[in-house]
Structure formats: C-alpha cells, structure tokens
N, C-alpha and C. Protein backbone atom coordinates (compact mmCIF):
# COMPACT_ATOMS: atom_id res chain seq x y z
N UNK A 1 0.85 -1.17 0.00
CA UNK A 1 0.00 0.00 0.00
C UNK A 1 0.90 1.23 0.00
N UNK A 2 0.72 2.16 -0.76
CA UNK A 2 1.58 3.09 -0.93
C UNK A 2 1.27 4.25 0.60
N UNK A 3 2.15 5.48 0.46
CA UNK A 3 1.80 6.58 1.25
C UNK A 3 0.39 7.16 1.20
N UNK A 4 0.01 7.75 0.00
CA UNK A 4 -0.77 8.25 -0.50
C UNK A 4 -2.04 7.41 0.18
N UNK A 5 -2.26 6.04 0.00
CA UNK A 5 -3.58 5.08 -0.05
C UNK A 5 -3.73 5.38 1.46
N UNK A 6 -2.33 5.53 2.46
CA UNK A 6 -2.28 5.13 3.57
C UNK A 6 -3.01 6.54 4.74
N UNK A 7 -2.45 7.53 3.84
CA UNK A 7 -3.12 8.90 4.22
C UNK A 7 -4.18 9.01 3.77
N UNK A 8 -4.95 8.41 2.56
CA UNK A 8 -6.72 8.47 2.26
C UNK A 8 -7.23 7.74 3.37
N UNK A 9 -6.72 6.57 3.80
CA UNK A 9 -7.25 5.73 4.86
C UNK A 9 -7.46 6.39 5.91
N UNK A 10 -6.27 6.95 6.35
CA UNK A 10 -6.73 7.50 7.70
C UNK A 10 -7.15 9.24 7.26
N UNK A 11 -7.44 9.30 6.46
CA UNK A 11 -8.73 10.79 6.39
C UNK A 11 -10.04 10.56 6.06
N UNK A 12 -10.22 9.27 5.85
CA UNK A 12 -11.69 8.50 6.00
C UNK A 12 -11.89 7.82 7.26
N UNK A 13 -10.97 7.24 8.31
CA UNK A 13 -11.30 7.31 9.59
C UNK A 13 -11.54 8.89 10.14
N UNK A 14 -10.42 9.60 10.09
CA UNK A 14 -10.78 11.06 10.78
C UNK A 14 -12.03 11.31 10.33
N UNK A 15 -12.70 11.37 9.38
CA UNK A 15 -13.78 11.71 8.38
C UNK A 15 -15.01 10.95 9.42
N UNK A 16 -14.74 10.02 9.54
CA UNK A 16 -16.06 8.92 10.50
C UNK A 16 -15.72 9.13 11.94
N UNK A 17 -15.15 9.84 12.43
CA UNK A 17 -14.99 10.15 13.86
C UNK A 17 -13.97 8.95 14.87
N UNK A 18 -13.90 7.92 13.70
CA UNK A 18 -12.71 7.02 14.67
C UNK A 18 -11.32 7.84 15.16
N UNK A 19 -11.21 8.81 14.14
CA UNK A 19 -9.77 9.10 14.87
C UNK A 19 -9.67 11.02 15.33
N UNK A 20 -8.88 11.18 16.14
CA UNK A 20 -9.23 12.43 16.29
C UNK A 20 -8.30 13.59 15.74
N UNK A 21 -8.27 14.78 15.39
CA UNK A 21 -8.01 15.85 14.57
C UNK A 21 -6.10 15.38 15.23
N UNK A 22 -6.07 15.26 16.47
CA UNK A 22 -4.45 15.19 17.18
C UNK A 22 -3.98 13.64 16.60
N UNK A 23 -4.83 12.98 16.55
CA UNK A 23 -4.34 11.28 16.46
C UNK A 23 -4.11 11.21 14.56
N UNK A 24 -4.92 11.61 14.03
CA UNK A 24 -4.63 12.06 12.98
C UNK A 24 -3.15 12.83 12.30
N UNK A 25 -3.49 13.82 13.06
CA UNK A 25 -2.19 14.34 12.54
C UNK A 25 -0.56 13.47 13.34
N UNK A 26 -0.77 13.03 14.24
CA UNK A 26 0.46 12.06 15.01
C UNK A 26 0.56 11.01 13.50
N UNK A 27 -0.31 10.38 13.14
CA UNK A 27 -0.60 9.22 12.50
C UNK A 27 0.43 9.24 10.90
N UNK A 28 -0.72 10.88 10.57
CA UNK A 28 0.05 11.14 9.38
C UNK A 28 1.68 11.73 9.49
N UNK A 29 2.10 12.36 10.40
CA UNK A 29 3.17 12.78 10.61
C UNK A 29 4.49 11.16 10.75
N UNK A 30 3.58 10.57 11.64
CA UNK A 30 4.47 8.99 11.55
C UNK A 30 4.59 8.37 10.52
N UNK A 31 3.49 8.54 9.99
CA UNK A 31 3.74 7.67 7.80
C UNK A 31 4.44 8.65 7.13
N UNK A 32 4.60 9.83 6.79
CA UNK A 32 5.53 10.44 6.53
C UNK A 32 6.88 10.41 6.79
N UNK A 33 7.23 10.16 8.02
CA UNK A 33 8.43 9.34 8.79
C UNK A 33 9.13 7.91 8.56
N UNK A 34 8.32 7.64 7.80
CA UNK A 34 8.49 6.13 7.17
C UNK A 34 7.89 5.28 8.81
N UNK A 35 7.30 5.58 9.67
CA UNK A 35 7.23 4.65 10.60
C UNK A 35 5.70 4.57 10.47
N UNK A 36 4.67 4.53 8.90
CA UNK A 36 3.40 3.99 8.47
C UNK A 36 2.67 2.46 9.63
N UNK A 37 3.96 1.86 9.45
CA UNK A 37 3.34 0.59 10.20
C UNK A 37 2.93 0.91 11.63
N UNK A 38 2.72 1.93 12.23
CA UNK A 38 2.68 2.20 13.84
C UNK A 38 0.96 2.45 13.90
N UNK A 39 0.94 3.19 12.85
CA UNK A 39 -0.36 3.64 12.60
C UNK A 39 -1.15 3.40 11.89
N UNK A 40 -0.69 3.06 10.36
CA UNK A 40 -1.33 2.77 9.25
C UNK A 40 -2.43 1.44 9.30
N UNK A 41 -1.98 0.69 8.43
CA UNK A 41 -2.50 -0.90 8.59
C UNK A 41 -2.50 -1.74 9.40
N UNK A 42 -1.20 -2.24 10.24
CA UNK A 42 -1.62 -2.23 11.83
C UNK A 42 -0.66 -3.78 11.38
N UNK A 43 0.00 -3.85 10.15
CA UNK A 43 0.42 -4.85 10.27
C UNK A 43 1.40 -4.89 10.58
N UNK A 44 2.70 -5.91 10.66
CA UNK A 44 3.90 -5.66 11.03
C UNK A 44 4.69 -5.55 10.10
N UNK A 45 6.16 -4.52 10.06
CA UNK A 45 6.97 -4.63 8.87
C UNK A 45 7.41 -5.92 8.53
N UNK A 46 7.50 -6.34 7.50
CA UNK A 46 8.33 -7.52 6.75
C UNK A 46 9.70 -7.15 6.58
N UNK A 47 10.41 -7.48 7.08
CA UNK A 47 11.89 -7.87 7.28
C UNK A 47 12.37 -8.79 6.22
N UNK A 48 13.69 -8.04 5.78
CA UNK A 48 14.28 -9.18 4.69
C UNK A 48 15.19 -10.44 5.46
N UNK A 49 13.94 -11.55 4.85
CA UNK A 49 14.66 -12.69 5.70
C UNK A 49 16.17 -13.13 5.47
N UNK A 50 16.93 -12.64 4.63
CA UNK A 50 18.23 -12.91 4.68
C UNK A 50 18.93 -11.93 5.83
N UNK A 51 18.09 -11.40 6.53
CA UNK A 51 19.05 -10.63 7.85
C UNK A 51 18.61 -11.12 9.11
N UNK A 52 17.74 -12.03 8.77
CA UNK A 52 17.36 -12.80 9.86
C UNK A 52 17.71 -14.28 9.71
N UNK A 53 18.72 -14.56 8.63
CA UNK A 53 18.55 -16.16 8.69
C UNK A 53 20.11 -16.09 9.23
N UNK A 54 20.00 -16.91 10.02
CA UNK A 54 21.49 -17.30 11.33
C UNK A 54 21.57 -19.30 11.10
N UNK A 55 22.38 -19.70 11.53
CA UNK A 55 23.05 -20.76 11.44
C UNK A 55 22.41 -21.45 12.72
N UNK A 56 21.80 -23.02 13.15
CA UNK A 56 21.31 -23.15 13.83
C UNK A 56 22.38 -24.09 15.32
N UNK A 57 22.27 -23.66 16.61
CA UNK A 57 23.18 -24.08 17.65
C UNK A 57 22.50 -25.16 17.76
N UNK A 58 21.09 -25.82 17.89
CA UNK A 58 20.55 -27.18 18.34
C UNK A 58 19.87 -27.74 17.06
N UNK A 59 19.55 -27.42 16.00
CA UNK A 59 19.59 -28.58 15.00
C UNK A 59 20.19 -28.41 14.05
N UNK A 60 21.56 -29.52 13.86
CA UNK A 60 22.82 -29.12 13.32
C UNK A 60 23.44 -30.54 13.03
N UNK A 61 24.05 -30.94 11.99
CA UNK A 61 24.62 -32.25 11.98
C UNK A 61 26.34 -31.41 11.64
N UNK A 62 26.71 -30.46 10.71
CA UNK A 62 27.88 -30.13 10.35
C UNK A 62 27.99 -28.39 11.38
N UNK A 63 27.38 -27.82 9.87
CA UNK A 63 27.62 -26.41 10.44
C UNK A 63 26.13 -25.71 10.84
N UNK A 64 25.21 -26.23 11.08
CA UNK A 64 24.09 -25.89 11.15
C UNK A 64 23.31 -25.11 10.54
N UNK A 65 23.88 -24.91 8.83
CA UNK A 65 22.92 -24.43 7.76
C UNK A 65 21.66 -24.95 7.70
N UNK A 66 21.03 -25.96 7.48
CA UNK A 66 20.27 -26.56 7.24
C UNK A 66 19.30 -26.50 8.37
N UNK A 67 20.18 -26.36 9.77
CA UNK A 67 18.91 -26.12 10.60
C UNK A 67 18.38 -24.55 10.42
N UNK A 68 19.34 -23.97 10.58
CA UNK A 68 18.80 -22.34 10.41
C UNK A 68 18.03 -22.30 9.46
N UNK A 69 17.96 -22.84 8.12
CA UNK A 69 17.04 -22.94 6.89
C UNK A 69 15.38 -23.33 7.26
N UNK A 70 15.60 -24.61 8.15
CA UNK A 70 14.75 -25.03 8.49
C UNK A 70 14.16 -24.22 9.09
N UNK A 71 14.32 -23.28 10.62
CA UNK A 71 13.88 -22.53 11.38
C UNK A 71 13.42 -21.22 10.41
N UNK A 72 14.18 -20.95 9.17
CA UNK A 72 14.13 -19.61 8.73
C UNK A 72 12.61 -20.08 7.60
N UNK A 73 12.24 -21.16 7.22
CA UNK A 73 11.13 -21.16 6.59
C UNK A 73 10.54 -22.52 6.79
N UNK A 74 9.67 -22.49 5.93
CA UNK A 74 8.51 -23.26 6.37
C UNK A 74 8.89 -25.43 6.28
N UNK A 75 10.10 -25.31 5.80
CA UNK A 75 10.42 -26.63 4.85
C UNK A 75 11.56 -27.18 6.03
N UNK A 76 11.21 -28.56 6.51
CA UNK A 76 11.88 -29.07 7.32
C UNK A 76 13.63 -28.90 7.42
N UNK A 77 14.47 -29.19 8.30
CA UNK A 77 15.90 -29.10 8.60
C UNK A 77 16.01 -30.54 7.36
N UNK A 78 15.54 -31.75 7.59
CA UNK A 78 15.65 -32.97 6.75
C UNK A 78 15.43 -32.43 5.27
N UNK A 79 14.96 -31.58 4.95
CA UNK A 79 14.68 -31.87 3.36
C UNK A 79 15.90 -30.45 3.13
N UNK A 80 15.73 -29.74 3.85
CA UNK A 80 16.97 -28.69 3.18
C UNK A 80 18.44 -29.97 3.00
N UNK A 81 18.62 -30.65 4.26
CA UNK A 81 19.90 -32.17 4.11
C UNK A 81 20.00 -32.63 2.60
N UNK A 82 18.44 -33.15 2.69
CA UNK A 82 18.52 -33.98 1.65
C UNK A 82 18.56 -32.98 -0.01
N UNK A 83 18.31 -32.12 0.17
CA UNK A 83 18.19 -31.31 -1.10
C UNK A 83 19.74 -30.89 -1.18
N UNK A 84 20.69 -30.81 -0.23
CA UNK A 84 21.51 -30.24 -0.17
C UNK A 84 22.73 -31.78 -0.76
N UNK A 85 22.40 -32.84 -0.24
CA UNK A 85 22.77 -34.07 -0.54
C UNK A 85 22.44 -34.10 -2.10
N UNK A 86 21.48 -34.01 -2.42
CA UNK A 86 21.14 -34.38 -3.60
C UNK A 86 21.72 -33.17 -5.07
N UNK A 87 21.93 -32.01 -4.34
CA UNK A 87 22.69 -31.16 -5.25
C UNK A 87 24.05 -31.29 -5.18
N UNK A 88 24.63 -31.67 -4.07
CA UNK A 88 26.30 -31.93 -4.01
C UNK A 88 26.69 -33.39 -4.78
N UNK A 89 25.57 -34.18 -4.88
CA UNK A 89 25.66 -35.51 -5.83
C UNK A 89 25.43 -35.27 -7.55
N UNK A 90 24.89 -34.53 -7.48
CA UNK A 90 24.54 -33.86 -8.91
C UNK A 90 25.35 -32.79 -9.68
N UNK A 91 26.19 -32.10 -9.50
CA UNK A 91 26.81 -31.69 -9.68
C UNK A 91 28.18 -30.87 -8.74
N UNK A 92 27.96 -31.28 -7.59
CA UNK A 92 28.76 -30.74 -6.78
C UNK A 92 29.02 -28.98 -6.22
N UNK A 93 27.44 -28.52 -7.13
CA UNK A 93 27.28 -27.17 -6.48
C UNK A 93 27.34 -27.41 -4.98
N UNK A 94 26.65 -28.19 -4.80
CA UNK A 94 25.64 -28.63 -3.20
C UNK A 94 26.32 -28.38 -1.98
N UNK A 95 27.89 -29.04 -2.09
CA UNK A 95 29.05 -28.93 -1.15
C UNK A 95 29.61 -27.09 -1.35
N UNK A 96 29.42 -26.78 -2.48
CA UNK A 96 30.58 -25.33 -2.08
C UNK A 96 29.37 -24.48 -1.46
N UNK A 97 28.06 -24.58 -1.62
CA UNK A 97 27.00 -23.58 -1.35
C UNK A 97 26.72 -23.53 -0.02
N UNK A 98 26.43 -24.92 0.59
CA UNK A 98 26.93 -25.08 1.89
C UNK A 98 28.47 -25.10 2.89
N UNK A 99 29.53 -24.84 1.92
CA UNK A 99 30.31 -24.49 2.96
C UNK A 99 30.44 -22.77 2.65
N UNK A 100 30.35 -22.04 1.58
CA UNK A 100 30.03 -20.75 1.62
C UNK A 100 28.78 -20.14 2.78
N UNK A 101 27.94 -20.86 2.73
CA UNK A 101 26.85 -20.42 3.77
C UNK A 101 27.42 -20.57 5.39
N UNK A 102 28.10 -21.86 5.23
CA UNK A 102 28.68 -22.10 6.91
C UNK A 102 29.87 -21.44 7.00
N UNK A 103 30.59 -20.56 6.30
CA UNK A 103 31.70 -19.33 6.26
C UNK A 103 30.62 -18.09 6.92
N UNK A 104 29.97 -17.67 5.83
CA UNK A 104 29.43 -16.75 5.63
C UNK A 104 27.95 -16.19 6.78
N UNK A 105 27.56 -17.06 6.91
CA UNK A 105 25.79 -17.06 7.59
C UNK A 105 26.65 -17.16 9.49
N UNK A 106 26.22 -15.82 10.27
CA UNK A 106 26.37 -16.14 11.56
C UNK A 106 25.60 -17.22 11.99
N UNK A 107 26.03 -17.31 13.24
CA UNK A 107 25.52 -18.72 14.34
C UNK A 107 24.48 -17.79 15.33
N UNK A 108 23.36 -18.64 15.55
CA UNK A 108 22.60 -18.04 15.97
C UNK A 108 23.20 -17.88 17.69
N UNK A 109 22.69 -16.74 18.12
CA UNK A 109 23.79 -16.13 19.49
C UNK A 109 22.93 -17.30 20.87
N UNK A 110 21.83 -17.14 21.09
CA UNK A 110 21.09 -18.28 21.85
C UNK A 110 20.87 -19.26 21.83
C-alpha cells in the first residue's frame, strides 16, 4: 500500500470520527516518517529474511545451515539435508553452497 492510499485511509477514519483531529495528525506525521506501520494498517513490517537467517546451535549435523534454513522457513531441517545431498551428488554445487553459507551465515547467538 503506498503513502498516498495510507493517508486516504486514515482521512476517511478522521472523516467517520474514529480518529481524532491530534491522532490524525500524530498518525500522518508517523507515515511520513516512514514509521506507516505504527499507525497505518496495523500490520507488522516484513523484514528481509536474509538478515534474519542465522546458522542453527541445536539442529545441526555439520555447520548448522540446514537447521537455520529449516527454522528460517517453512520446509523441514531434513529436506533442506537432503536437497543439499542431492545437489552436491549432482553436480557438486551442493558442497561449495553449503560451505560458503557455513563461512558466511552467523551462528545463531542463543
């Protein structure tokens, strides 16, 4: 939803009495700020999951890529293994991608 949609929204609440002339202007002054999500839609920002994907300390057979994968989306720690098995057998991407990731990807701190 752009700025624009986000400020019609809330001048059709002000407009219906949900919000008031002060909450309004806080609201719009915060989407202008880039901080929309406080006020706007009410949803939460989406975060780029590559700054959230960490290396996993308890499900881990090597370097714990595969668990962090696992934790970081919806697709088991076992099938990232086996996908990861099955690309290092196939052409041997499989092994450098996973040891670039277990260089590269921190360990999760907890």
């Amino acid at each position: 939803m752009s700025v624009a949609d986000e400020i019609e929204k809330l001048q059709r609440l002000r407009d219906q009495g949900a919000l008031s002339e002060e909450e309004f202007a806080k609201a719009k002054a915060a989407l202008l700020a880039g901080e929309g999500d406080r006020f706007g839609s009410g949803m939460p920002k989406v975060s780029n999951p590559l700054e959230t994907f960490r290396r996993s300390k308890t499900d881990r057979w090597l370097g714990g890529v595969c668990g962090g994968l696992g934790e970081l989306t919806a697709v088991p720690s076992w099938a990232w293994r086996l996908l990861f098995t099955l690309v290092a057998l196939f052409g041997g991407f499989g092994v450098i991608a996973y040891i670039l990731m277990w260089i590269f990807v921190p360990e999760r701190r907890n």
